[in-house]
Every structure is written in C-alpha cells, then in structure tokens.
Protein backbone atom coordinates (compact mmCIF):
# COMPACT_ATOMS: atom_id res chain seq x y z
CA UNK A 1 178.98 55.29 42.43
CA UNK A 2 177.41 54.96 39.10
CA UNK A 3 175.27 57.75 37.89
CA UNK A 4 172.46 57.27 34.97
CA UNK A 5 173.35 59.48 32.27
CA UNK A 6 170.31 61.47 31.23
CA UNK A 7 170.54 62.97 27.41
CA UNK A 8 169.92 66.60 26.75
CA UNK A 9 166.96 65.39 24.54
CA UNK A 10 165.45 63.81 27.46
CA UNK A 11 166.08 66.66 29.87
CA UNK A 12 163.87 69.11 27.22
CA UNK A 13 160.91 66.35 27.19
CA UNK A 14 160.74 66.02 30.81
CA UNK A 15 161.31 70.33 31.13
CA UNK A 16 158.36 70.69 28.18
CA UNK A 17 155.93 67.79 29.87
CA UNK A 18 155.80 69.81 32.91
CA UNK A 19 155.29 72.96 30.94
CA UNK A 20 152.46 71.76 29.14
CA UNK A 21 151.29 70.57 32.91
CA UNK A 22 151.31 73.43 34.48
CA UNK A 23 149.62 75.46 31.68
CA UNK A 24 147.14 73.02 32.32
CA UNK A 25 146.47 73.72 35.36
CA UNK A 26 146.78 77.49 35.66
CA UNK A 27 144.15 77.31 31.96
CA UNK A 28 140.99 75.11 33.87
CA UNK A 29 137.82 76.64 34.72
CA UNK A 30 138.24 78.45 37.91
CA UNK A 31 134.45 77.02 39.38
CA UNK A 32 134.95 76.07 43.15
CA UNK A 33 136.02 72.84 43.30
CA UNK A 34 135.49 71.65 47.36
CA UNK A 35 137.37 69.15 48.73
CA UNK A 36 135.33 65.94 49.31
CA UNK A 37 131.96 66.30 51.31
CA UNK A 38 133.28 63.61 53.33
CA UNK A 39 136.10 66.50 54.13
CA UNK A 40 133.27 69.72 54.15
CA UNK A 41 131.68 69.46 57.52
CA UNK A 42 130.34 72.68 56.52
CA UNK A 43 128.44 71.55 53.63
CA UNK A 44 124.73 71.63 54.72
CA UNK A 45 122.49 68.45 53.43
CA UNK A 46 118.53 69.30 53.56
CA UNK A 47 115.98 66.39 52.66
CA UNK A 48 113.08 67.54 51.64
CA UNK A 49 110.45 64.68 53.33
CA UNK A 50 107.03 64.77 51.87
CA UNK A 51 104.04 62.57 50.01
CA UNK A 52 102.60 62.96 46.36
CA UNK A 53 100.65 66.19 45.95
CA UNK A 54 101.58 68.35 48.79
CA UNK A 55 103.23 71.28 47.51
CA UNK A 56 106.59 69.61 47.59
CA UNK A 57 107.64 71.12 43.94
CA UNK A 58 106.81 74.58 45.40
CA UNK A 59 108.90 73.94 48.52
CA UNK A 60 112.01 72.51 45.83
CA UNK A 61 111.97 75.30 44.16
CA UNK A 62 112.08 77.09 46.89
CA UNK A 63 115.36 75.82 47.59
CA UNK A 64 116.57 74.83 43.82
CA UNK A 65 116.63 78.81 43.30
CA UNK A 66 119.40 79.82 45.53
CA UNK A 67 122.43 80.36 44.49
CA UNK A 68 124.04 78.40 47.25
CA UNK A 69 121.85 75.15 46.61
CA UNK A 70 122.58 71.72 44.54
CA UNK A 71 118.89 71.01 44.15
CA UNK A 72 117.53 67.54 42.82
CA UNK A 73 113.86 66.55 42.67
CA UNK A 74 113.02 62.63 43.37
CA UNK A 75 115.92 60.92 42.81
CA UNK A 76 114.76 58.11 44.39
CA UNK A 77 112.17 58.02 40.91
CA UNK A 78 114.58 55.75 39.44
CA UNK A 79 114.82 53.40 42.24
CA UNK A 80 111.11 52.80 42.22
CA UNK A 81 110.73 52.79 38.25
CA UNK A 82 113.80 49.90 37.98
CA UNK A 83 112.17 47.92 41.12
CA UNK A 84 108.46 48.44 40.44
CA UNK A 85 107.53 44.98 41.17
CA UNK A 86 108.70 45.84 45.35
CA UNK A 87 106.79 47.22 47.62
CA UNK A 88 107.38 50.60 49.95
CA UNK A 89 109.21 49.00 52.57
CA UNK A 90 111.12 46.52 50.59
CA UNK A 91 112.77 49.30 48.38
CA UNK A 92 113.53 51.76 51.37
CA UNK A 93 117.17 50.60 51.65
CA UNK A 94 118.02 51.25 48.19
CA UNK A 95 116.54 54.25 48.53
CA UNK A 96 118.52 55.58 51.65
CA UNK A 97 121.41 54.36 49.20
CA UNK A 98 120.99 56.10 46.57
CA UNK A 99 119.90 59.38 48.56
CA UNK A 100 123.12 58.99 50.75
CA UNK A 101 125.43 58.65 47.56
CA UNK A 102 123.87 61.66 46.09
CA UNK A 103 124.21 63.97 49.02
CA UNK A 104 127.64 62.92 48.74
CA UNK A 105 127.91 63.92 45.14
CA UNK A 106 128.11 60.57 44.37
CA UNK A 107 126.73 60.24 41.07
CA UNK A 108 128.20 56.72 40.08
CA UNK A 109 124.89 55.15 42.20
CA UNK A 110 122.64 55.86 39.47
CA UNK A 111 125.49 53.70 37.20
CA UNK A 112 122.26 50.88 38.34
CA UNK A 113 119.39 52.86 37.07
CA UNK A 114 120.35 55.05 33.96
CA UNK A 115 122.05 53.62 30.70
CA UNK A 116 125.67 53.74 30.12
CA UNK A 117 125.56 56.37 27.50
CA UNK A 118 123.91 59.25 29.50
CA UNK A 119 123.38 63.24 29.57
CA UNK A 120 121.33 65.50 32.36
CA UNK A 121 118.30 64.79 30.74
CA UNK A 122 118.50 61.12 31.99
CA UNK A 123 117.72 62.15 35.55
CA UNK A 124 114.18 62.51 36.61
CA UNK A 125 112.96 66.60 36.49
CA UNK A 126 116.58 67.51 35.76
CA UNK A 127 115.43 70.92 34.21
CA UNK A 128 113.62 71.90 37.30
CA UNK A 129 117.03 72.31 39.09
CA UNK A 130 118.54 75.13 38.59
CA UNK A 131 122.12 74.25 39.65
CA UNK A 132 121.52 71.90 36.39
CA UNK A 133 120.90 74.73 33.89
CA UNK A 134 124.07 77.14 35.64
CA UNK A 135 127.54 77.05 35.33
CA UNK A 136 129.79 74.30 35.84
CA UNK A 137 126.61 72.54 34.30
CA UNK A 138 125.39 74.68 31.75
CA UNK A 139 125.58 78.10 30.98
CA UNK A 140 121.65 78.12 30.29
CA UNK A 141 121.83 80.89 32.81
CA UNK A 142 124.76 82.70 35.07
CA UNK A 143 125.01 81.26 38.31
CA UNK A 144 122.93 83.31 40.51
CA UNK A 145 120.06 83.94 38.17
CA UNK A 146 116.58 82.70 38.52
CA UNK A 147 116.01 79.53 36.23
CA UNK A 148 113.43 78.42 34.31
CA UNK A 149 113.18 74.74 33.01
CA UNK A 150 111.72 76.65 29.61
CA UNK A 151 114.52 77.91 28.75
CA UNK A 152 117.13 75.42 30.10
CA UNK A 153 115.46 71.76 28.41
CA UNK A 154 116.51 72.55 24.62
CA UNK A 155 119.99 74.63 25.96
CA UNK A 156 121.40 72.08 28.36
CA UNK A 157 119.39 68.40 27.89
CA UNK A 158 122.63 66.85 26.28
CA UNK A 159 125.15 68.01 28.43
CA UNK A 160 127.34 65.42 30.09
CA UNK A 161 126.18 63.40 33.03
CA UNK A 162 129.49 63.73 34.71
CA UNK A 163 128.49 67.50 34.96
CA UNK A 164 125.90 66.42 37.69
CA UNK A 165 128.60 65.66 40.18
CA UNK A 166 130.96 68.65 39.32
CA UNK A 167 128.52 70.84 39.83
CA UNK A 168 126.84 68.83 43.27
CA UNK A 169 130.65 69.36 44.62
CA UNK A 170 130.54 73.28 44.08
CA UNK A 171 127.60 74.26 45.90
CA UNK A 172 127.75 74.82 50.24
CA UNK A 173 123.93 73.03 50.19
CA UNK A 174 122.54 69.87 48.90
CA UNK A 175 119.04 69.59 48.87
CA UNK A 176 116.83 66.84 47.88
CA UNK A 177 113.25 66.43 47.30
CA UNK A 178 111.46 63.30 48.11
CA UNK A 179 108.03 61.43 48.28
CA UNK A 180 109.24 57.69 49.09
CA UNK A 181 110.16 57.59 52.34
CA UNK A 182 107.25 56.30 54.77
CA UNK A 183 109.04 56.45 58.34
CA UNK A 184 111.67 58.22 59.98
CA UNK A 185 113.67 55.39 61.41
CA UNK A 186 115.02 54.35 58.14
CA UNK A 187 116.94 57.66 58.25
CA UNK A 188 118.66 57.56 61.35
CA UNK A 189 121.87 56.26 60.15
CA UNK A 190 121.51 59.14 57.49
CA UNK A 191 121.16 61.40 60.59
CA UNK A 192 123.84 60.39 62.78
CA UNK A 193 126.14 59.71 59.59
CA UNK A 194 129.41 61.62 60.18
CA UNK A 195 130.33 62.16 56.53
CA UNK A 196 126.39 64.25 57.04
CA UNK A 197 125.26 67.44 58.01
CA UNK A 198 121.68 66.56 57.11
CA UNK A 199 118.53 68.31 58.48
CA UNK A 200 114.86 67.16 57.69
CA UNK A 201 112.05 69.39 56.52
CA UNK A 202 108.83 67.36 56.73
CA UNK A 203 106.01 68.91 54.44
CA UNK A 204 102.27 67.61 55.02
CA UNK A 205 99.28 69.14 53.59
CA UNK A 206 95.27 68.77 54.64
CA UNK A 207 94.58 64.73 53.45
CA UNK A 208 91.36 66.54 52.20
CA UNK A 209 92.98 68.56 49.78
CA UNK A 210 95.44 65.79 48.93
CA UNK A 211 93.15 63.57 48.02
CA UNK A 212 91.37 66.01 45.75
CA UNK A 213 95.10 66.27 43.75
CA UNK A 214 95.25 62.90 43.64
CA UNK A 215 92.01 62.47 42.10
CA UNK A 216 93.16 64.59 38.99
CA UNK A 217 96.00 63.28 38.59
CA UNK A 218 95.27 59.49 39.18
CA UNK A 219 97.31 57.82 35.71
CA UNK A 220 100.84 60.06 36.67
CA UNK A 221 100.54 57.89 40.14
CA UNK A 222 99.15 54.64 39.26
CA UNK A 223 102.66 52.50 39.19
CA UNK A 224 103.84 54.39 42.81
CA UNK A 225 100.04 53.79 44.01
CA UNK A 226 100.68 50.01 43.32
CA UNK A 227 104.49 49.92 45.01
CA UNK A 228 102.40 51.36 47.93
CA UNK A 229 100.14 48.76 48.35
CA UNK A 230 102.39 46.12 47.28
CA UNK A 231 100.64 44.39 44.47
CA UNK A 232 103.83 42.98 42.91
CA UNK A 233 103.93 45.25 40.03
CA UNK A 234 100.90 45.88 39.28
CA UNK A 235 99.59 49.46 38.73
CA UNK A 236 96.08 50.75 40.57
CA UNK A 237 94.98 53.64 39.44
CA UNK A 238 91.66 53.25 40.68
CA UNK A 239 91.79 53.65 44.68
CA UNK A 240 88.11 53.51 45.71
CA UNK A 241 88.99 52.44 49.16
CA UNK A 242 91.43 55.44 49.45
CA UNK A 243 94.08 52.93 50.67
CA UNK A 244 96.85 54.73 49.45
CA UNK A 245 95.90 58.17 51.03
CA UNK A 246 95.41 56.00 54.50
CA UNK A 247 99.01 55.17 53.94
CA UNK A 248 100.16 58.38 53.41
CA UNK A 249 98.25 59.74 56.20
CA UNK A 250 99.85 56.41 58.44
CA UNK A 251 102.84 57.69 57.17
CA UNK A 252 102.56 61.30 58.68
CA UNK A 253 101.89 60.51 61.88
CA UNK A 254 104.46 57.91 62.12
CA UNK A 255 107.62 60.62 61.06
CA UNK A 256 106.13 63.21 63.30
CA UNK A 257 105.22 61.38 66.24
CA UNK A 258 109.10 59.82 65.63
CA UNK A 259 110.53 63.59 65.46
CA UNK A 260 108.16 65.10 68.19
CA UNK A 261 107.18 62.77 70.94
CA UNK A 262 109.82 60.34 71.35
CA UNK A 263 113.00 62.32 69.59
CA UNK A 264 116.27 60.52 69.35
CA UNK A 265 119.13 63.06 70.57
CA UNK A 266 120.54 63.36 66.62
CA UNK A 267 116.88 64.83 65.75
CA UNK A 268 118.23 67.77 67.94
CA UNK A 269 117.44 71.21 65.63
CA UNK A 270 117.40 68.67 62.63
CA UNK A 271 113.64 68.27 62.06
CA UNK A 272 111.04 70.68 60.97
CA UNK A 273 107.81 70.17 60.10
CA UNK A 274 106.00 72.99 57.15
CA UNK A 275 102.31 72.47 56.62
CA UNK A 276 101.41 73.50 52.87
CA UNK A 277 98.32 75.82 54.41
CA UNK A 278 100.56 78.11 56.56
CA UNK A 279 103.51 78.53 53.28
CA UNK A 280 100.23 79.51 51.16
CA UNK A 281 98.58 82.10 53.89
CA UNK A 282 102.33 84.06 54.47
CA UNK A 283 104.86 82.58 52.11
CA UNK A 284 107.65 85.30 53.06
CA UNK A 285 107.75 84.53 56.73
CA UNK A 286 107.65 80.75 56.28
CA UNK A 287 110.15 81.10 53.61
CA UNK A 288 112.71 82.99 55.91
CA UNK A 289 111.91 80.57 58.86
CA UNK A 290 112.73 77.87 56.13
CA UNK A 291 116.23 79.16 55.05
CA UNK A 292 117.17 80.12 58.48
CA UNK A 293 116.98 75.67 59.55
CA UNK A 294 118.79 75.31 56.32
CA UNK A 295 121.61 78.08 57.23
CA UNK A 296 120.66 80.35 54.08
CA UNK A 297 120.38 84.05 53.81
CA UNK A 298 116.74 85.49 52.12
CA UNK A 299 118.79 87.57 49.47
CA UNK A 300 117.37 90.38 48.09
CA UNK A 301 116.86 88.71 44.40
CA UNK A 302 115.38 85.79 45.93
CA UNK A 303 112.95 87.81 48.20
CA UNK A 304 111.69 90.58 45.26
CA UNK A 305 111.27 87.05 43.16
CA UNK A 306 108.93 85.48 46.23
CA UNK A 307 107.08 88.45 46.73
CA UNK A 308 106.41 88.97 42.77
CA UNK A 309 104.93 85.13 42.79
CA UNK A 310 102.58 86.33 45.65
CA UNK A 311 101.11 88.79 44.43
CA UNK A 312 101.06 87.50 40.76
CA UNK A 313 103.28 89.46 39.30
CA UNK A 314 105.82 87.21 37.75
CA UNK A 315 105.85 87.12 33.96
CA UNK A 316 105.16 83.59 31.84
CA UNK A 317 108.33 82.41 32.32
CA UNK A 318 108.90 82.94 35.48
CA UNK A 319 107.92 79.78 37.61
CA UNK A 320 104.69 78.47 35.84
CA UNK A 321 106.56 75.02 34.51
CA UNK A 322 108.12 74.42 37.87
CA UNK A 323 105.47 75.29 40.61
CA UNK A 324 102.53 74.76 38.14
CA UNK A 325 100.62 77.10 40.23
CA UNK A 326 101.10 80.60 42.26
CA UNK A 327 101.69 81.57 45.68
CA UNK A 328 98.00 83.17 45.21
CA UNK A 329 96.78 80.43 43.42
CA UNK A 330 98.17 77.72 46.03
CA UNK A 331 96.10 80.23 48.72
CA UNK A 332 92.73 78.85 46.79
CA UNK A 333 93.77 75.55 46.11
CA UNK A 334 94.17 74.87 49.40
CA UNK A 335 90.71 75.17 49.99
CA UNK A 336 89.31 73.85 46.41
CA UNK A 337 88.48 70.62 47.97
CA UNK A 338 85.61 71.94 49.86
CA UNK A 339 83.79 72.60 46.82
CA UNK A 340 85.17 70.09 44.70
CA UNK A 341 84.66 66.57 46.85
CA UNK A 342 81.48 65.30 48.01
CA UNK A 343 80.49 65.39 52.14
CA UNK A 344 80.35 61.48 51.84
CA UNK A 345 84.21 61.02 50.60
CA UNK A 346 85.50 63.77 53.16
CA UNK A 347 83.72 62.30 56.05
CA UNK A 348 85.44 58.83 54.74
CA UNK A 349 89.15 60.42 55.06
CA UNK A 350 88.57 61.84 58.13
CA UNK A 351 87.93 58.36 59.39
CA UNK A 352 90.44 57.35 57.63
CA UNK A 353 93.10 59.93 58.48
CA UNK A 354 91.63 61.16 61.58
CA UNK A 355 95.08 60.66 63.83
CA UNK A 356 96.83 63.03 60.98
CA UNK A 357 94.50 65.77 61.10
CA UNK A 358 94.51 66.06 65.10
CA UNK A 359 98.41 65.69 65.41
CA UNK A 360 99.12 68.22 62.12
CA UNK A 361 96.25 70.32 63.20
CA UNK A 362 93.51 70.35 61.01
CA UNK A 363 90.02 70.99 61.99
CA UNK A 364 87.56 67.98 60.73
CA UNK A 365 83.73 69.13 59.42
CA UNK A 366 81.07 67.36 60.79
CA UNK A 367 78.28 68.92 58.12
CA UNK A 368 78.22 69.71 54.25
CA UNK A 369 77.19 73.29 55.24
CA UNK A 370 80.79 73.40 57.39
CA UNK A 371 82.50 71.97 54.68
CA UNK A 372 81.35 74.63 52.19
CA UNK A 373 81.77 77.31 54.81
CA UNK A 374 84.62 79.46 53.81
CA UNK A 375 84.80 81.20 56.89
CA UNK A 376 85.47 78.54 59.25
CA UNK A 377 89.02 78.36 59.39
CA UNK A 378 89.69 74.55 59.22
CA UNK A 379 93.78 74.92 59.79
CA UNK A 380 94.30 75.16 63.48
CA UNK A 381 97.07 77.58 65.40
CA UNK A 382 100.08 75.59 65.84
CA UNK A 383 101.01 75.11 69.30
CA UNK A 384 104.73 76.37 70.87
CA UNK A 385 106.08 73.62 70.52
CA UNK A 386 103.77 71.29 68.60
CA UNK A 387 106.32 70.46 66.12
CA UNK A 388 109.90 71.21 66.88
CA UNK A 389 112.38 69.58 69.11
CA UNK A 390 111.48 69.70 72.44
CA UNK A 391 114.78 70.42 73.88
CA UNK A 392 112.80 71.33 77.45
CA UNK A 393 111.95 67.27 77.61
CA UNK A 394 115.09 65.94 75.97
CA UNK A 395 118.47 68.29 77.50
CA UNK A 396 121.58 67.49 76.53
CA UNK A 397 123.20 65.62 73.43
C-alpha cells in the first residue's frame, strides 16, 4: 500500500504548531470559565421585578456587590429607547428576549440596540455593576472588593464589549434589575424554561411615596411615561391625571395576585415579594432573607459593609453614586411624602391605587392630620403567608 511521504521539514512545523498551541493554552488567564449556562443547572438566575422609583437601585446593589453575582441594571433600557414609538405591552416580547439572552450570557442580543463598534460603557448603568469594574472585566477593583462606579467610569469605560459575556459566564448568579415588565404571565416561559434556574423578587413601595419620586424626577421619565400610556412616541412629562402611577399600581396587583392567589406550580419557592418600607426599617434581616431565595451566603465583608450604610458610616465613596441615598436616609424618605404632597393628591392615589395598598398592605389616611401624623404606622404587619407560595393550597409539583 502506498504511504505519503512526510518531509522532516514538515514533521518540525507540525511538532512546533502544537508547541506554540499548547503554550497557549497552559499561558491564558486562569478566570473560571463555566461550561454553557444551558449546561450549569446550578447557575442561579434572579430578576429583579419592580416599577420606577421604588428602591430598585438599592435592592441591585444589593446583589451587584457579591462576589458571586453578574449584576446588570435595566437592560431592557435599550429595548424601550430603540422602540419608543410602542407601547408597554407591544414591546414585552422583545423584552423577555433580550432578558432571556442575557441571563444566558448572551450578549450578541444587544447586536440590535448598541452600535457595531462598542465598549462597556455602551450598556445602560454599566458602572453600577460591579462584576463590570472586576476581573475578567476590568481590574478597576479585585474581584471580591466592594465597587464603586467613581472609581470604575474613567478606569474601565473603554474596555471591550465582548468582556460583558466573559465575565456573565464566570459568575454562579445572574441577576437583573428591571422596571418594564407589567404582568407576570409574560414570564412564564422564562419560568418553566429548562436552560433557567430563575427566581423572581418583586419590589413595591407605598404609591404615596412613589409618586412623590416621581414628581422630582418627572424629565428622567417622560419618554417611559409616554411608552406607558401608549402615545406613539410621544413623551408626557406632565401626568396630572396620575395615569401612569394607576398603571403601575394596576401593575402590582396584577404580578402579585398572579404569584399569590392563583400560583402556577413553576412559581413554587420562585417568587418573593420585598416591600421598600420593611428593607428601610431592618435592612440586615431583609437582606439575609433576600440572599437566602437567591442561594447566597451574607459574608462577613458584605454584612460589616450593610451595617456601615445603616448607620451612616460609610465614607464618600462608598455607595453614594449607586444608591443615591442611605439605609438611614431611605428610613425618612419613606415617609417624606407625608409632608411633602398635599391631602388632596394623596386622597386621589388612594382612589386610584386603592386595590395596591390593601393587597401590599398599606394603611390609607382618611385626614390631613393622619397624614402628617408620624406616629401612625401606615405599613401594615404582613400576614404568614400574605406573600409567598402557598404550598398548603397548591401540594405537589
């Protein structure tokens, strides 16, 4: 039988080729590199499910500061800033899309939304996430080290975008914050999605207090208030009807009453519901109840830094940029709106809202004199099991 023959020349380029190959290899960056998370059924997914001006920044740093946590803030920004001239419903799809892809570390979905040339800076809040400014990202700061988007804009802003998905496919958690989801139904394939681990943590907050936020910030939300109401483009600033905050407060009930009174069997330990008021009054014990639905430990790091934000303690750097306010501060926040709004305009959200405050437990005022009465405690006890799975009415899978 005939035999190729091979020349010694070619027998050293072949020999050197897989020299250079294997130096290669045993040379990269030794950063955990997971298999797929379509392979990682351990890999914990956590969507954070709010509205505008709840304390959902708090609760995403909250997350975005362990170590074991790919964090994002509103991805689901550059869906709504690309599509402006849809409305809420219409743009839901796309936005389970794009927030499935990403849990996935699937960063070629924003290929749609950002230019073709891009860095980290092109994604919305990038510097608020600290698995953005830490190594395989940046080195902005070592891996397990508190972040600060200070310090890691001018460091890390022109990094590569490819980072983004290296460094979403090295962390055990992936945890997204968002504000543009108004029901829970559109998430149920997200929920009972195979390639998914995902678990929900709905945040509301008192509409009173939400619609004091609003007020000061009214330009920032003018093009999502008009997506909301669905005037084709169009930005409202101006919301004297308070039509938005009666969507919002529609869109409360409708995800809680979906997770709590009628649950689907995937919903099983997958929902939790946080109200604001109750992570201001004991922020530790809320905070460990959190991690435990994610599957995280409280470290030690991450518990000194909690407690030094409660009791104001945390230097200039520490959080201001990202939580914009302290654990104290959010303690009299929460109740700024009785001082702040007039009886007429918090008698009209109560109407307005009135199903959300008696399912989420908030006590309505009937008088100016309760409304600027500190001492009546308007946030009600929250029942046994008010607002978690009720596994008693629903047994088995």
């Amino acid at each position: 039988m005939w035999l190729p023959r091979i020349s010694n020349t070619a027998v050293k380029a072949l020999l050197l080729a897989q020299t250079v190959l294997l130096l290669f290899l045993v040379s990269r960056p030794a950063w955990p590199r997971p298999a797929s998370p379509a392979d990682s059924p351990e890999r914990v997914h956590v969507l954070v499910l709010s509205s505008w001006r709840s304390g959902s920044s708090l609760v995403g740093q909250l997350f975005s500061q362990h170590p074991d946590v790919f964090y994002l803030m509103e991805p689901a920004w550059h869906v709504w800033t690309a599509l402006s001239q849809g409305s809420a419903p219409a743009l839901h799809m796309a936005v389970r899309d794009l927030v499935r892809s990403v849990f996935l570390c699937d960063m070629a979905v924003f290929d749609a939304y950002l230019p073709w040339r891009r860095n980290l800076s092109d994604l919305f809040q990038w510097a608020v996430s600290r698995a953005l400014c830490s190594p395989p990202a940046c080195s902005a700061f070592p891996r397990g080290a508190i972040s600060t988007e200070l310090v890691c804009k001018p460091l890390c802003a022109r990094r590569p975008f490819s980072l983004v998905e290296e460094a979403c496919r090295s962390y055990s958690h992936v945890v997204l914050k968002e504000v543009r989801f108004f029901n829970l139904q559109v998430l149920y394939p997200l929920l009972s999605d195979p390639a998914l681990n995902l678990r929900i943590v709905h945040l509301v907050r008192d509409p009173r207090a939400v619609l004091r936020s609003r007020e000061q910030t009214a330009k920032a939300l003018a093009r999502d208030n008009g997506i909301v109401l669905g005037t084709n483009g169009t930005w409202v600033e101006a919301d004297p009807e308070l039509r938005v905050v009666r969507e919002v407060c529609r869109s409360h009930v409708r995800i809680a009453e979906a997770a709590t009174l009628k649950p689907r069997p995937f919903l099983r330990g997958r929902y939790r519901l946080v109200r604001f008021e109750d992570l201001a009054r004991a922020p530790l014990p809320e905070i460990r109840a959190l991690y435990a639905f994610a599957g995280l430990p409280l470290t030690p790091p991450l518990e000194s830094w909690v407690h030094n934000l409660t009791h104001g303690t945390a230097g200039p750097g520490a959080r201001r940029e990202a939580f914009k306010t302290t654990s104290r501060d959010a303690l009299n926040v929460s109740q700024a709106w009785r001082h702040a709004l007039p009886f007429a305009k918090i008698r009209r959200v109560q109407e307005l809202c009135a199903g959300a405050l008696e399912l989420l437990g908030y006590r309505p005022v009937f008088s100016e004199d309760e409304q600027r009465d500190l001492t009546l405690d308007l946030v009600l006890p929250r029942g046994p099991s008010s607002f978690s799975w009720a596994t008693a009415r629903h047994p088995g899978p």
